[in-house]
C-alpha atoms as a PDB file:
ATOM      1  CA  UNK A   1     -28.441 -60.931  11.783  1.00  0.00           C
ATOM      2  CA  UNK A   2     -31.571 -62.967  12.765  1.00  0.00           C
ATOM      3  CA  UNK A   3     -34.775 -63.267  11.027  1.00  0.00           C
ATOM      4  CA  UNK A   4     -37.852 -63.498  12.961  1.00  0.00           C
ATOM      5  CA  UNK A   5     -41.488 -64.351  12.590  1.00  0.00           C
ATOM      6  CA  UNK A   6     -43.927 -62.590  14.308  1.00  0.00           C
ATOM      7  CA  UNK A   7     -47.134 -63.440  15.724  1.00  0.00           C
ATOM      8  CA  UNK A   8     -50.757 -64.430  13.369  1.00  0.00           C
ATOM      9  CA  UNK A   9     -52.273 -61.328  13.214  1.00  0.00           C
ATOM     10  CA  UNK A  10     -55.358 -62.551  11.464  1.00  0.00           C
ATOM     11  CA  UNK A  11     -57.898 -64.698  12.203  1.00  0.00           C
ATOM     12  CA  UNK A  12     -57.039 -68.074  11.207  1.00  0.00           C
ATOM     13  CA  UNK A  13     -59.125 -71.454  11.194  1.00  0.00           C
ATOM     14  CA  UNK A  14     -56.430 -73.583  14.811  1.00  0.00           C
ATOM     15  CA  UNK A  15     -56.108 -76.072  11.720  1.00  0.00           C
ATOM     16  CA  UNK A  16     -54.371 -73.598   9.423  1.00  0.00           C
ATOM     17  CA  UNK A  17     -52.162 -72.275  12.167  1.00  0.00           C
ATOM     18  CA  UNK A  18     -51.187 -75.753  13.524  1.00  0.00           C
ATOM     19  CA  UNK A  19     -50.141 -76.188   9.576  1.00  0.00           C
ATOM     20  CA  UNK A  20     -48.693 -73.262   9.772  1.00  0.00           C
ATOM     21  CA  UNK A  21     -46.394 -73.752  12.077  1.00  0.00           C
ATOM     22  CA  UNK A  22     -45.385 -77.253  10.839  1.00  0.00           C
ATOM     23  CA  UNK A  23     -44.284 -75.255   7.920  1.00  0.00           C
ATOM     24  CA  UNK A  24     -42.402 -72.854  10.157  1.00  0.00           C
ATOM     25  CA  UNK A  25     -40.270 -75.284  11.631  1.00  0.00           C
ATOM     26  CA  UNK A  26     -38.770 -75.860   8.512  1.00  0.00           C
ATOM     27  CA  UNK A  27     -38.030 -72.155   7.566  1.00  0.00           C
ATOM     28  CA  UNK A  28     -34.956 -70.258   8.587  1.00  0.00           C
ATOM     29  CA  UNK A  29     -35.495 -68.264  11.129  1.00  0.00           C
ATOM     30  CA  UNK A  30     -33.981 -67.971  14.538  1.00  0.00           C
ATOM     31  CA  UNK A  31     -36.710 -67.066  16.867  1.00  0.00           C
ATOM     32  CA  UNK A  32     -40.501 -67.837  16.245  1.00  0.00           C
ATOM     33  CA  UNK A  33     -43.485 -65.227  18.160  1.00  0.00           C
ATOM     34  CA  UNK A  34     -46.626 -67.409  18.696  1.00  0.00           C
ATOM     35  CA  UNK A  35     -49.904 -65.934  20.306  1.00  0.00           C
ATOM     36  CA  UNK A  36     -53.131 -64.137  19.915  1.00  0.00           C
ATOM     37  CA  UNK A  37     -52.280 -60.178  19.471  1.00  0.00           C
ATOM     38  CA  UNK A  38     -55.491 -58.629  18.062  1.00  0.00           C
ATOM     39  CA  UNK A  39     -58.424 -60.214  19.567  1.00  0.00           C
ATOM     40  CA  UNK A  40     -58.946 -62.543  22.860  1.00  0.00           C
ATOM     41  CA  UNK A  41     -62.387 -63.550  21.531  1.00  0.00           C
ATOM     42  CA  UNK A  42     -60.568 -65.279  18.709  1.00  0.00           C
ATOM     43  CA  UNK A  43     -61.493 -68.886  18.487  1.00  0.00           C
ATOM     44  CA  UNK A  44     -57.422 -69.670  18.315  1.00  0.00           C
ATOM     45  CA  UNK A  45     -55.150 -71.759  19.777  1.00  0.00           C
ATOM     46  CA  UNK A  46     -55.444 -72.932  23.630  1.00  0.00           C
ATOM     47  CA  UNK A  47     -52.741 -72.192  25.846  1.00  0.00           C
ATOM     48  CA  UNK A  48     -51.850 -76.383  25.795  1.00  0.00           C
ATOM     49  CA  UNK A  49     -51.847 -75.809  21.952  1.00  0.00           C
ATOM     50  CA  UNK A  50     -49.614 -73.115  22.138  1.00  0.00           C
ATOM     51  CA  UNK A  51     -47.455 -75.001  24.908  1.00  0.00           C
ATOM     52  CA  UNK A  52     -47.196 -78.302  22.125  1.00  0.00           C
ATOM     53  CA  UNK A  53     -46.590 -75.446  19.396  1.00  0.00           C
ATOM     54  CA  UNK A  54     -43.991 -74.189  21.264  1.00  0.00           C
ATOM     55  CA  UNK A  55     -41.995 -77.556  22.038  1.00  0.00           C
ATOM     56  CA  UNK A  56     -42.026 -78.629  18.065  1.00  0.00           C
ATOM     57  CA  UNK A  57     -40.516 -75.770  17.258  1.00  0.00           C
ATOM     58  CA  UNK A  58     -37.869 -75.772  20.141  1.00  0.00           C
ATOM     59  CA  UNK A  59     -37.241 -79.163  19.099  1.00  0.00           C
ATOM     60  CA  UNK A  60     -36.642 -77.622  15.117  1.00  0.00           C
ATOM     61  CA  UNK A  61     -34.360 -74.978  16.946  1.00  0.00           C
ATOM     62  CA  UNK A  62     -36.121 -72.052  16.555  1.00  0.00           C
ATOM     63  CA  UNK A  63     -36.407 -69.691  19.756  1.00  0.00           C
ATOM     64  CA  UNK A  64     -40.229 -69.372  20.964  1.00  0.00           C
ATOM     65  CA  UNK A  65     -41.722 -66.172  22.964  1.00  0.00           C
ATOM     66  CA  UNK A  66     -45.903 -66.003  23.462  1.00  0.00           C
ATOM     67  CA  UNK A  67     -47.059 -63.322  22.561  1.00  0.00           C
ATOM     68  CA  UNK A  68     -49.353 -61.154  24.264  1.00  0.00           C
ATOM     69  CA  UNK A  69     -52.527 -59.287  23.609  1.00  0.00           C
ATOM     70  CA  UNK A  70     -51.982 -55.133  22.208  1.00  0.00           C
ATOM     71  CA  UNK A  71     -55.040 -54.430  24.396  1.00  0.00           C
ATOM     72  CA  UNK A  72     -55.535 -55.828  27.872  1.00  0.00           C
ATOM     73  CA  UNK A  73     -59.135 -54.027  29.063  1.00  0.00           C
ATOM     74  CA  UNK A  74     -60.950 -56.751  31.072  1.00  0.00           C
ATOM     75  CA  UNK A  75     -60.125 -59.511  34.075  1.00  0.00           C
ATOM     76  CA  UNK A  76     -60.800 -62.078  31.434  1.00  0.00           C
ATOM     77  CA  UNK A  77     -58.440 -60.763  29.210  1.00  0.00           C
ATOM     78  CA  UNK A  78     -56.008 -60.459  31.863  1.00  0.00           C
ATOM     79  CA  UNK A  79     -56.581 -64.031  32.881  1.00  0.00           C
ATOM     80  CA  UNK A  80     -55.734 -65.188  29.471  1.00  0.00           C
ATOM     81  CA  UNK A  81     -51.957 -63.457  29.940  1.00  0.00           C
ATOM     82  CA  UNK A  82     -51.506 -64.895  33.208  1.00  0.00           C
ATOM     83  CA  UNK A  83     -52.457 -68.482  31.643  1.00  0.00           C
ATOM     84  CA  UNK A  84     -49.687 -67.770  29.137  1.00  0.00           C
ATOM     85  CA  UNK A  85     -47.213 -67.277  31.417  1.00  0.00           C
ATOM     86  CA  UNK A  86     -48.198 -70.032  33.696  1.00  0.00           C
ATOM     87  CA  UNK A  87     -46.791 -72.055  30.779  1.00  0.00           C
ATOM     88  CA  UNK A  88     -43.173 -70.867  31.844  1.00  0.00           C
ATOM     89  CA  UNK A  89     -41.818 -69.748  28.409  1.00  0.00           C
ATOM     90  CA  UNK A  90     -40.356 -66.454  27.456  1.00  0.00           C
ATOM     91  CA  UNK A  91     -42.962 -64.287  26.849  1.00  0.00           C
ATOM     92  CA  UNK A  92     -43.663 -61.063  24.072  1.00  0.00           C
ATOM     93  CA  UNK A  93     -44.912 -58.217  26.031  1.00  0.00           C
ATOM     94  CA  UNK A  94     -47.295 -56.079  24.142  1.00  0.00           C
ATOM     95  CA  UNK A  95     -48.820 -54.212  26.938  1.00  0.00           C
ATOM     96  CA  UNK A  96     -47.723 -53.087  30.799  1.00  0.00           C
ATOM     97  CA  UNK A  97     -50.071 -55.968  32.400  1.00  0.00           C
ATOM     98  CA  UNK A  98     -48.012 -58.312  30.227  1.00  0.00           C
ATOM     99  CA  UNK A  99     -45.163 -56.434  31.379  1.00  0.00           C
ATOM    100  CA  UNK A 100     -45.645 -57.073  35.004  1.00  0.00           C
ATOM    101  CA  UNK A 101     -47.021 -60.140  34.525  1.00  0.00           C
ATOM    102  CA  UNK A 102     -44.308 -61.691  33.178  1.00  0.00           C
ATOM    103  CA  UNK A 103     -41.944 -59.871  35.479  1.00  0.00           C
ATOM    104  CA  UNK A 104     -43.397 -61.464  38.787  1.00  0.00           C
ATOM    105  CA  UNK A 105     -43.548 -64.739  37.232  1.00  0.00           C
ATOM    106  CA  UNK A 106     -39.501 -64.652  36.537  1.00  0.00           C
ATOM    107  CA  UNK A 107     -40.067 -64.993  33.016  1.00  0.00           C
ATOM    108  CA  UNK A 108     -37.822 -63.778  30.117  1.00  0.00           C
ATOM    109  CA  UNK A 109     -39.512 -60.813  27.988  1.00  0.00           C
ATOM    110  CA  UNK A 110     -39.093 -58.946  25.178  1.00  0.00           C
ATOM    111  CA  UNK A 111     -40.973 -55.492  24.624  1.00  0.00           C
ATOM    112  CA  UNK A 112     -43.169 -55.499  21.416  1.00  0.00           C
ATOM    113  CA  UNK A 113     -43.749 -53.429  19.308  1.00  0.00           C
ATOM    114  CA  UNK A 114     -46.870 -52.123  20.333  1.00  0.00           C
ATOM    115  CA  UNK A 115     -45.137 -51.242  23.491  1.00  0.00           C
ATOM    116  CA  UNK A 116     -43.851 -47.961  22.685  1.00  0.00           C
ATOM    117  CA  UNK A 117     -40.589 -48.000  22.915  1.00  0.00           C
ATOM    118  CA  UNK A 118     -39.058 -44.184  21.890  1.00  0.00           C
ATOM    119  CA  UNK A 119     -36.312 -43.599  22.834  1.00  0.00           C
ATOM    120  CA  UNK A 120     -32.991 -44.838  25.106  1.00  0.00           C
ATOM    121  CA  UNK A 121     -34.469 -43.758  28.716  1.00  0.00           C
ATOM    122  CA  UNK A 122     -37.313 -45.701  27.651  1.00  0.00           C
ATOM    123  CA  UNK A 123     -35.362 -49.081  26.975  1.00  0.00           C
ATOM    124  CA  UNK A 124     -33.651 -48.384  30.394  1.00  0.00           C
ATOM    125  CA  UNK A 125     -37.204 -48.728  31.815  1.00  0.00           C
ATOM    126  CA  UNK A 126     -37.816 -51.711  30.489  1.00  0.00           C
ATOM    127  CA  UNK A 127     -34.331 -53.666  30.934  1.00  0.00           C
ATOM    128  CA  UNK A 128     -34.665 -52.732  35.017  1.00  0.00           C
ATOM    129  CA  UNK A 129     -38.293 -54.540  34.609  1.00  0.00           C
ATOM    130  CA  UNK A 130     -36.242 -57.736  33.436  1.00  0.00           C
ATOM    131  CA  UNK A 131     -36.548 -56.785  29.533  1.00  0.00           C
ATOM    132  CA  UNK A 132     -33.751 -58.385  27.347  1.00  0.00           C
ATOM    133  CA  UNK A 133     -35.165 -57.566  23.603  1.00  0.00           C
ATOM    134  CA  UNK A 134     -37.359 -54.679  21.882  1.00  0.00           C
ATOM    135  CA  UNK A 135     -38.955 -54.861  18.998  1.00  0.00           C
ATOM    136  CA  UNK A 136     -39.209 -50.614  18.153  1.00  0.00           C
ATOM    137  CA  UNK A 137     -42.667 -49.880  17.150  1.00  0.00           C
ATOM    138  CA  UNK A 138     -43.308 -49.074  13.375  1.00  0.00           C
ATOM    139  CA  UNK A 139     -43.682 -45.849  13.134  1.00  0.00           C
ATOM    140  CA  UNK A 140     -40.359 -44.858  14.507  1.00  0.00           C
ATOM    141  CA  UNK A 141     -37.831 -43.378  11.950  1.00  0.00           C
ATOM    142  CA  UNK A 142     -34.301 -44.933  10.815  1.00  0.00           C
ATOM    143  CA  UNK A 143     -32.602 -41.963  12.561  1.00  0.00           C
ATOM    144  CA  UNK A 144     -34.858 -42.657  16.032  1.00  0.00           C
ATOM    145  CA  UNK A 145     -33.634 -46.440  15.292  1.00  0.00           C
ATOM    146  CA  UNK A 146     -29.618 -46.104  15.173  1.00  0.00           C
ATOM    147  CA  UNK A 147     -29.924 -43.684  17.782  1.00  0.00           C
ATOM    148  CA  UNK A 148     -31.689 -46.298  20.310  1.00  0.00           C
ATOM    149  CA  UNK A 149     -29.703 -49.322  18.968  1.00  0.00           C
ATOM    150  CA  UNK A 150     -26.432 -47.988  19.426  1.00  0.00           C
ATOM    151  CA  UNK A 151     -27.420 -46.318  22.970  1.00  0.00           C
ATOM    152  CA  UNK A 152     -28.223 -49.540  24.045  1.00  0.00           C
ATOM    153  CA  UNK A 153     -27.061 -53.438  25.267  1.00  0.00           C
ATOM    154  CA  UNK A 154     -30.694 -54.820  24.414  1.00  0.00           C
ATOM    155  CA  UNK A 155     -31.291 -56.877  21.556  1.00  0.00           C
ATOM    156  CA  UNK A 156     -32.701 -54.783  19.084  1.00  0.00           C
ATOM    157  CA  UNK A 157     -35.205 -55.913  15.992  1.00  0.00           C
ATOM    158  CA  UNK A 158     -36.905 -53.910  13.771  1.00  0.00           C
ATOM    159  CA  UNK A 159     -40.645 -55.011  11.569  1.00  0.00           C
ATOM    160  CA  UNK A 160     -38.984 -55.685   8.272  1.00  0.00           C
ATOM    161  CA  UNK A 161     -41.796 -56.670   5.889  1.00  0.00           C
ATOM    162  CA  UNK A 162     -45.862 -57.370   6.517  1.00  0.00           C
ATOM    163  CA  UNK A 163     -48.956 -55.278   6.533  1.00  0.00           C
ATOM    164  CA  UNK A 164     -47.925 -53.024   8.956  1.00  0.00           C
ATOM    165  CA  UNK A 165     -50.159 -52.816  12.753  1.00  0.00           C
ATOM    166  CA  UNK A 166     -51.234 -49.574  12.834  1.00  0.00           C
ATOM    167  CA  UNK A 167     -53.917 -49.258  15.755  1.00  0.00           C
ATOM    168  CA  UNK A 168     -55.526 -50.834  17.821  1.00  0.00           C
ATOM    169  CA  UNK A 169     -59.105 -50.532  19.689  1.00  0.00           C
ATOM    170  CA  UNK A 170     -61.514 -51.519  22.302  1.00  0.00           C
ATOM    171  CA  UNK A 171     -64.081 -51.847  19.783  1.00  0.00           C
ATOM    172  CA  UNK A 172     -64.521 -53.923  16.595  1.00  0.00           C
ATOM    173  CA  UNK A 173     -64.319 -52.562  13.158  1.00  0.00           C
ATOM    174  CA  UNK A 174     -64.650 -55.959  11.566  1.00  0.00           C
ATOM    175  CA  UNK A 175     -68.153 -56.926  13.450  1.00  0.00           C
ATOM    176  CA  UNK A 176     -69.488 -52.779  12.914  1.00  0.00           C
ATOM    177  CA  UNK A 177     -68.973 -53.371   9.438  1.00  0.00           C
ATOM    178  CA  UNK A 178     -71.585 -56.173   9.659  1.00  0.00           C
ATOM    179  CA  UNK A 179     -73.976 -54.686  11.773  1.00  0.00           C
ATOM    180  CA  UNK A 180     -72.613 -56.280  14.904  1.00  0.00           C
ATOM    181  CA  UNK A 181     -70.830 -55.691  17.963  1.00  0.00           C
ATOM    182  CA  UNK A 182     -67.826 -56.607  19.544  1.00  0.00           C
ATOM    183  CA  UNK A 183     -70.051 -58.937  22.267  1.00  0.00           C
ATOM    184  CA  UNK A 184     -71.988 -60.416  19.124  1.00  0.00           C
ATOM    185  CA  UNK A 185     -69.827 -60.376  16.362  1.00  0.00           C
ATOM    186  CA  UNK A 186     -70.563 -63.469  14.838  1.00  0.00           C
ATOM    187  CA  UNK A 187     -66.934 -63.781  14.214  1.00  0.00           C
ATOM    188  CA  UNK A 188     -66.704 -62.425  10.695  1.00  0.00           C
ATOM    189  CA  UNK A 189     -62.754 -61.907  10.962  1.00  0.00           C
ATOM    190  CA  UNK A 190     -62.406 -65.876   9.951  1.00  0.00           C
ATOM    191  CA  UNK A 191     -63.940 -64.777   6.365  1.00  0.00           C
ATOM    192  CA  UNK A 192     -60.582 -62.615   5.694  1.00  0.00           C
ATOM    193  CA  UNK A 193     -57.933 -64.392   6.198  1.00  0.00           C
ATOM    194  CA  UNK A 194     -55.796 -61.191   5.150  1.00  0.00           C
ATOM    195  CA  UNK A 195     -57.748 -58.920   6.912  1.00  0.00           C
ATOM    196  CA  UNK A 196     -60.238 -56.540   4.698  1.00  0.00           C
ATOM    197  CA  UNK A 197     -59.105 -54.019   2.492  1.00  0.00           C
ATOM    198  CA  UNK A 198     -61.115 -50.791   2.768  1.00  0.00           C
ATOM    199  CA  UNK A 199     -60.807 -48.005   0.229  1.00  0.00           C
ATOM    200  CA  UNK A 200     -61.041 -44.192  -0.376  1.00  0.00           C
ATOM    201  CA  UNK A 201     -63.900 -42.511  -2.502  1.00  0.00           C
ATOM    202  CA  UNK A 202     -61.280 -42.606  -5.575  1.00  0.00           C
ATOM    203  CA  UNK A 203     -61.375 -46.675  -4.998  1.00  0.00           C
ATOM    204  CA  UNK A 204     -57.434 -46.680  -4.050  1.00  0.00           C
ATOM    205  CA  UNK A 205     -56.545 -48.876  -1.338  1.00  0.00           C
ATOM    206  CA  UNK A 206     -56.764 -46.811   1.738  1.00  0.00           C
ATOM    207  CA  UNK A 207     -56.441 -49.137   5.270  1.00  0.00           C
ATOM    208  CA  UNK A 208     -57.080 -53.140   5.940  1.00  0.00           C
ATOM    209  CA  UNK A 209     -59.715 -53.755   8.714  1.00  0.00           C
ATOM    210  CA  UNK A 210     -58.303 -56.922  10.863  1.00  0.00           C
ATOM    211  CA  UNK A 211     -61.092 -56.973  14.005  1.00  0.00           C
ATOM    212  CA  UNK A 212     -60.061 -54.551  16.511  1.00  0.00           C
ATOM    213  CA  UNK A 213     -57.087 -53.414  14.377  1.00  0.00           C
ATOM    214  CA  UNK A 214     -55.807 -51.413  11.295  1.00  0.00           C
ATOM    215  CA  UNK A 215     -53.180 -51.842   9.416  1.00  0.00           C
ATOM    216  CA  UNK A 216     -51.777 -50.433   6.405  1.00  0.00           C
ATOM    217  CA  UNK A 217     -53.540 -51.464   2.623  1.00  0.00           C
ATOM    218  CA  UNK A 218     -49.555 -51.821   1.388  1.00  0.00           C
ATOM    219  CA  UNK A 219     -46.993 -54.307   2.159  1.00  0.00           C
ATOM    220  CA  UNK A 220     -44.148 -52.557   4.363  1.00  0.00           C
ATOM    221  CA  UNK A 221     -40.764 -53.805   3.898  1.00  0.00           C
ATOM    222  CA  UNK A 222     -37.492 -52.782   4.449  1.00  0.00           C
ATOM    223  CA  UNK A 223     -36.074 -56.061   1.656  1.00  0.00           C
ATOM    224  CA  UNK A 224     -34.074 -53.202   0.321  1.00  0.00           C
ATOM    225  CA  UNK A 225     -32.715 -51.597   3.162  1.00  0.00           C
ATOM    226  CA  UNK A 226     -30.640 -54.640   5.027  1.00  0.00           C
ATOM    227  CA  UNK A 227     -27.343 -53.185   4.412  1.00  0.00           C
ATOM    228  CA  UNK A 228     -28.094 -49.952   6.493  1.00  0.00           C
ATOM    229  CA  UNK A 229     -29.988 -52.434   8.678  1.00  0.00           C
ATOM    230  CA  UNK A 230     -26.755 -54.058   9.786  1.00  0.00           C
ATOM    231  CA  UNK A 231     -24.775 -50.874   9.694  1.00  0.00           C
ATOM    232  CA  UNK A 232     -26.971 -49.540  12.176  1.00  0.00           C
ATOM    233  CA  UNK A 233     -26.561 -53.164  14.520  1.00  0.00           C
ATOM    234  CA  UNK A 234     -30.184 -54.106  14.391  1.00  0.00           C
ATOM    235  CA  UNK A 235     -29.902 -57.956  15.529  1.00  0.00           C
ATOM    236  CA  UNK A 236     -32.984 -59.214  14.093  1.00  0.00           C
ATOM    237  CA  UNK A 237     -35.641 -58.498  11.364  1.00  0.00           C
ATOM    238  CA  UNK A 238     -39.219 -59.287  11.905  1.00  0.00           C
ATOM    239  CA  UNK A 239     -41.440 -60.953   8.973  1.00  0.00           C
ATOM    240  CA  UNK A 240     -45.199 -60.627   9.744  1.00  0.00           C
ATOM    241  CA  UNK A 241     -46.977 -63.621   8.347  1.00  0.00           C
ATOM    242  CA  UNK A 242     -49.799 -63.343   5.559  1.00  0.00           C
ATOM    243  CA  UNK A 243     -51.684 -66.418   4.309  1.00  0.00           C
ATOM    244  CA  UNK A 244     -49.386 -66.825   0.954  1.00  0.00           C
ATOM    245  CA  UNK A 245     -45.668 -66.714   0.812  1.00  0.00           C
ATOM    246  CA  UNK A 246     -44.695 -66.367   3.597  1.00  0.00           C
ATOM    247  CA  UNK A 247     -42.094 -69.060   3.836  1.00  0.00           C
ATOM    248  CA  UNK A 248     -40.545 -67.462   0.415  1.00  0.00           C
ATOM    249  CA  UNK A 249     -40.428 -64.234   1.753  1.00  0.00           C
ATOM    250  CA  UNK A 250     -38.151 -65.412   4.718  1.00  0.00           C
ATOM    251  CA  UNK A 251     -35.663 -67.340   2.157  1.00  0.00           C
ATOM    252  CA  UNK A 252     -35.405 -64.092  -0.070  1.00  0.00           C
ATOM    253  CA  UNK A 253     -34.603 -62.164   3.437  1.00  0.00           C
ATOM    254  CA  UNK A 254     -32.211 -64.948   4.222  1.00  0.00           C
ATOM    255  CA  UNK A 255     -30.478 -64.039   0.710  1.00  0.00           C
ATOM    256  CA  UNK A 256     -30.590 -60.948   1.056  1.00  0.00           C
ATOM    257  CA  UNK A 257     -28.721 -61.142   4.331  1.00  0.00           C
ATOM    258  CA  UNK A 258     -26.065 -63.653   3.066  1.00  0.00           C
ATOM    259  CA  UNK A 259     -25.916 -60.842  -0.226  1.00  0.00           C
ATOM    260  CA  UNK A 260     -27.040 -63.286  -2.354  1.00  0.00           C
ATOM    261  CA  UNK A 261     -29.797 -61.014  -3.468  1.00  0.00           C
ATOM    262  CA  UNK A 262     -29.110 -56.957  -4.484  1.00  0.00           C
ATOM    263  CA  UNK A 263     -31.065 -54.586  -3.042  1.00  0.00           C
ATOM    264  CA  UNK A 264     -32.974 -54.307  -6.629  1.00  0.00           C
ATOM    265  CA  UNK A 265     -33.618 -57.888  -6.874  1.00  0.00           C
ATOM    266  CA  UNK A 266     -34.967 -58.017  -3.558  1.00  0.00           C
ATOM    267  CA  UNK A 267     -37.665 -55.282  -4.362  1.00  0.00           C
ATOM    268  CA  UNK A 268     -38.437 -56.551  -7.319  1.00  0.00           C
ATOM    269  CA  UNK A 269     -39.129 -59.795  -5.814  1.00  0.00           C
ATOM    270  CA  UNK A 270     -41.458 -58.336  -3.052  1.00  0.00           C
ATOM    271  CA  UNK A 271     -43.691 -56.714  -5.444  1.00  0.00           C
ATOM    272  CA  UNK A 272     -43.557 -60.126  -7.487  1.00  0.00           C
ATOM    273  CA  UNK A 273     -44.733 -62.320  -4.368  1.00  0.00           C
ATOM    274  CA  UNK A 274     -47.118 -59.836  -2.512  1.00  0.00           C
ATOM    275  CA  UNK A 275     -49.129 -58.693  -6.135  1.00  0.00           C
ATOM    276  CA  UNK A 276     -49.587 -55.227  -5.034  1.00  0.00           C
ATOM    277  CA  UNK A 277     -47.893 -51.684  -3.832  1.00  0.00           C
ATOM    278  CA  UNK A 278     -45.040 -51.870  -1.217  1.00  0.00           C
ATOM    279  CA  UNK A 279     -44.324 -49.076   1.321  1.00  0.00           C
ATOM    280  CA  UNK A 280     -41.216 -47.907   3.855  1.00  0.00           C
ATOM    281  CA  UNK A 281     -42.263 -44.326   4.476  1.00  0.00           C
ATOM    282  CA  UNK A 282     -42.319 -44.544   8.159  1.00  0.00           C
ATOM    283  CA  UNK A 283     -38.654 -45.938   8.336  1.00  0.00           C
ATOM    284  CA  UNK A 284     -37.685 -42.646   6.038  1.00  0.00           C
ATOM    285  CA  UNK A 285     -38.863 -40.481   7.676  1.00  0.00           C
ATOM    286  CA  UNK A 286     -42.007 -39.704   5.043  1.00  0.00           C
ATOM    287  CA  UNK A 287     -45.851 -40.262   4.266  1.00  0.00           C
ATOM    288  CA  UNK A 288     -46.351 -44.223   5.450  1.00  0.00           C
ATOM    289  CA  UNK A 289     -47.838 -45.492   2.156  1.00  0.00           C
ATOM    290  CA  UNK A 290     -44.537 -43.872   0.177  1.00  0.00           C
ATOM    291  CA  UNK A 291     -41.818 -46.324  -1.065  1.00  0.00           C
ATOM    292  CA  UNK A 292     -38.423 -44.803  -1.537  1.00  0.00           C
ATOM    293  CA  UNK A 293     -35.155 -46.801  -2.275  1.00  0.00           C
ATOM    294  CA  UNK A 294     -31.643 -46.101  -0.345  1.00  0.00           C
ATOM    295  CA  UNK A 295     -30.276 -45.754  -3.828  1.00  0.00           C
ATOM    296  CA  UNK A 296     -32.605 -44.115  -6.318  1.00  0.00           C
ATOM    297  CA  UNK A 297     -30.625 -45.353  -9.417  1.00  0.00           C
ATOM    298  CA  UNK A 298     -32.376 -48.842  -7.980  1.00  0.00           C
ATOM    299  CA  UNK A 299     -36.043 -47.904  -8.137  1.00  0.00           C
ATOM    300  CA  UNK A 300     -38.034 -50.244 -10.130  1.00  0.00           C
END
């Protein structure tokens, strides 16, 4: 079973992600997702950054795929996905435009997860538009999951453990939360560096603002669940990088995949490295912010 790291999601200084990906190359995982998701206005990495990015961690052995923008409204921002692909590397679709992009530019793709990917007939689509791997978006349940895994010849991952991506928009929620707009938003993402965590009138930790997206105010991940994982024959599981630990989080995965790690340990060491609630609900079946364990005797 692989383990994969996703794409940035936040707005990072390019000298932190260039660091960053150093790092990565010495982590074990078996395919790396590069690229600007959330936000084109992002000061981030060029596409020759990305390009060099891309080599030193092809060189480390990892497998490299750019990914795409969720939201592709403009010609610019259209431009920008057609200046990724003119690079000629396998490329993370997280949109149709990136879909057909990539497809007329004989490029190998993988579906994101913000492509929504449902259901078999839907993977059919995509692997007669030249798709070879899905990522299944997070919301879908463990049933929906075996289901589409075992109905299918794609290779399958799965968002294991991150804040999870929960919308996206046109509009800015980081800048209106300034006073600004989209157009002149002063760029306030680069002051939260884990997004910003917005809460309900009780003060509990409702949502986490990140630009033009939400995602969830608890860390989702399935660290328990890798067993049922592989039972299912999910190839790959997806770790969605945060500022802090995320290079520890990928060796406790690692364990946990070799069974080096029980399922208790592994939850236990979750809450331990991300300091706050965790959540599955969505793979359950359940409320998104719950947390349930496969075996309740192991709840901590």
């Amino acid at each position: 079973m692989e383990i994969t790291l996703g794409p940035v999601l936040y707005d990072w200084p390019k000298d932190r992600l260039k660091g960053f990906y150093k790092e990565a190359a010495g982590w074990d995982v078996d395919t790396v997702y590069i690229g600007e998701v959330v936000c084109t206005k992002r000061k981030g990495l060029s596409a020759k950054e990305l390009g060099e990015i891309a080599e030193d961690l092809t060189k480390a052995g990892k497998k490299v795929y750019l990914s795409t923008p969720a939201v592709v409204a403009t010609e610019d921002e259209l431009e920008l996905v057609k200046g990724l692909a003119a690079l000629g590397l396998p490329v993370e679709a997280n949109d149709a435009s990136a879909l057909a992009v990539a497809e007329a530019g004989g490029l190998k793709i993988a579906a994101g997860p913000h492509i929504t990917t449902y259901n078999a007939s839907g993977m059919e689509f995509l692997k007669s538009v030249g798709v070879d791997r899905v990522t299944f978006p997070v919301e879908l349940p463990k049933e929906s999951v075996a289901f589409n895994t075992e109905n299918t010849d794609l290779t399958t991952e799965v968002f294991a453990h991150g804040k999870v991506p929960l919308a996206f928009s046109w509009r800015c929620y980081t800048a209106r939360s300034f006073g600004h707009t989209k157009e002149n938003c002063h760029y306030e993402c680069r002051q939260f560096p884990e997004g910003m965590e917005i809460k309900d009138l009780d003060k509990n930790p409702l949502f986490t603002i990140n630009g033009t997206s939400i995602l969830s105010a608890d860390t989702y991940s399935l660290v328990d669940r890798v067993e049922e994982l592989r039972e299912m024959g999910l190839d790959a599981l997806r770790i969605s990088p945060h500022p802090e630990h995320t290079g520890e989080v990928i060796e406790l995965f690692r364990k946990r995949i070799d069974g080096l790690v029980t399922p208790g340990d592994g939850v236990k060491a979750v809450k331990e490295l991300t300091a706050g609630k965790i959540c599955n609900g969505w793979f359950i079946g359940a409320a998104g912010k719950e947390f349930l364990m496969e075996n309740e005797a192991l709840v901590v």
